[in-house]
Protein backbone atom coordinates (compact mmCIF):
# COMPACT_ATOMS: atom_id res chain seq x y z
CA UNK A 1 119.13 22.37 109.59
CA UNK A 2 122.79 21.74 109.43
CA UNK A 3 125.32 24.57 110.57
CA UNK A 4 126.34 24.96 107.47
CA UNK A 5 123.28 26.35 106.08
CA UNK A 6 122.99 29.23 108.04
CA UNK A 7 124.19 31.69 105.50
CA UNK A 8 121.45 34.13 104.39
CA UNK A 9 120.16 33.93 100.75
CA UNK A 10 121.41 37.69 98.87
CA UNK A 11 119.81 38.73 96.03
CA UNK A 12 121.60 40.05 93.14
CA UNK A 13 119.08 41.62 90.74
CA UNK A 14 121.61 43.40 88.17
CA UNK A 15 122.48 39.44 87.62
CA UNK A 16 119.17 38.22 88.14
CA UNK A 17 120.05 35.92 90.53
CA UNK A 18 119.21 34.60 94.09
CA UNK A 19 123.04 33.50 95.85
CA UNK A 20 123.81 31.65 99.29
CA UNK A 21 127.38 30.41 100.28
CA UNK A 22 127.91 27.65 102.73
CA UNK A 23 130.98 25.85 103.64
CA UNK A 24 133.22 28.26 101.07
CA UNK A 25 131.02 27.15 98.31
CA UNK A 26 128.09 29.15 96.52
CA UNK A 27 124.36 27.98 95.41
CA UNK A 28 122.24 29.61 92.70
CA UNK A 29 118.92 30.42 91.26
CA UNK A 30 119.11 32.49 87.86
CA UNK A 31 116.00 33.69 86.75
CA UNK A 32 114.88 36.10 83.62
CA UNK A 33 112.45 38.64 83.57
CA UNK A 34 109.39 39.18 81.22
CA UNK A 35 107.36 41.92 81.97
CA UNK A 36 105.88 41.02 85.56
CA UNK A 37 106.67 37.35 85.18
CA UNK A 38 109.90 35.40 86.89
CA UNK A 39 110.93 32.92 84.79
CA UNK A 40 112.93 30.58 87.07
CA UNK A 41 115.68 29.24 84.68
CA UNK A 42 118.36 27.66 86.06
CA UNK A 43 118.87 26.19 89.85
CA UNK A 44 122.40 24.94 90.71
CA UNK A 45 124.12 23.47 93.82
CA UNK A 46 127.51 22.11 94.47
CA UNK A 47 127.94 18.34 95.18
CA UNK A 48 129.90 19.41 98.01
CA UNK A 49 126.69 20.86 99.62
CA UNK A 50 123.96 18.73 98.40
CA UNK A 51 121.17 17.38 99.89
CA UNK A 52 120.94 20.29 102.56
CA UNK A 53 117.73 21.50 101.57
CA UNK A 54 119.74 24.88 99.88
CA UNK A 55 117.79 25.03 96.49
CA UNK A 56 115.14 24.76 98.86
CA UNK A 57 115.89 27.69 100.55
CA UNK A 58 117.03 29.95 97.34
CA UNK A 59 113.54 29.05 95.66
CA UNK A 60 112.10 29.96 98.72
CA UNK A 61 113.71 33.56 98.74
CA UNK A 62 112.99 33.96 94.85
CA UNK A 63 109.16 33.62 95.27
CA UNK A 64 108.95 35.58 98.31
CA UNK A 65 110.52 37.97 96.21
CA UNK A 66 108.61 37.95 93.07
CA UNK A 67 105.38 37.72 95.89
CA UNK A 68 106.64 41.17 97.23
CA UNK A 69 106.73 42.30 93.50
CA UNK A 70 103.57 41.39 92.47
CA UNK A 71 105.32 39.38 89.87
CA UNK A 72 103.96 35.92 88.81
CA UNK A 73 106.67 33.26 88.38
CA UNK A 74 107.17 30.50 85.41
CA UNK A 75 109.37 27.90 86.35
CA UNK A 76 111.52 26.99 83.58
CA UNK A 77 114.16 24.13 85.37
CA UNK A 78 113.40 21.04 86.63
CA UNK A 79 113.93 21.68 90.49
CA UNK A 80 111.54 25.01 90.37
CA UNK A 81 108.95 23.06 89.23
CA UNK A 82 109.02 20.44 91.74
CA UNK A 83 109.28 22.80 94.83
CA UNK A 84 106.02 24.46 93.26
CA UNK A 85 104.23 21.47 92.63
CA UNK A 86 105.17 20.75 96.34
CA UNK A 87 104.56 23.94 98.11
CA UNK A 88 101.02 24.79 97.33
CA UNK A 89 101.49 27.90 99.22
CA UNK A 90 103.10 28.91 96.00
CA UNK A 91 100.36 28.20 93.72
CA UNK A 92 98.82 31.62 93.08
CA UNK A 93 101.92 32.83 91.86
CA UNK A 94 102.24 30.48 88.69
CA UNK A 95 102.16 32.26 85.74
């Protein structure tokens, strides 16, 4: 992983929202609650810090999160439904 992508992923829940900042510029994962279900709605990266594997990383920290809630998770954006369809580790959290 680059040196860059060090930062640590914060969680913002009054915004719903999973954050990271790397090289001055800031990554994020909105998602919308309904009931005990995380509807993944929106993941967006800078150009500038592409192809770093930082969605990666901010899905990552969204369904360890909704794991540690006992929440089930929806993906509603392209990108969250690719890492799930990926990351079978995932799977018993689709909603």
């Amino acid at each position: 992983m680059n040196a860059g992508t060090e930062s640590r992923v914060a969680h913002d829940a009054a915004a719903s929202r999973f954050t990271i900042s790397v090289d001055g510029q800031q990554a994020e994962l909105h998602y919308q609650r309904e009931g005990e279900v995380m509807v993944i709605t929106h993941t967006e990266v800078p150009p500038a810090i592409g192809g770093r594997g930082i969605a990666a990383q901010l899905a990552k920290a969204a369904l360890e999160h909704a794991r540690a809630q006992g929440w089930k998770v929806r993906p509603a954006c392209a990108f969250a439904e690719a890492y799930l369809r990926k990351h079978h580790e995932y799977s018993d959290l689709l909603a």
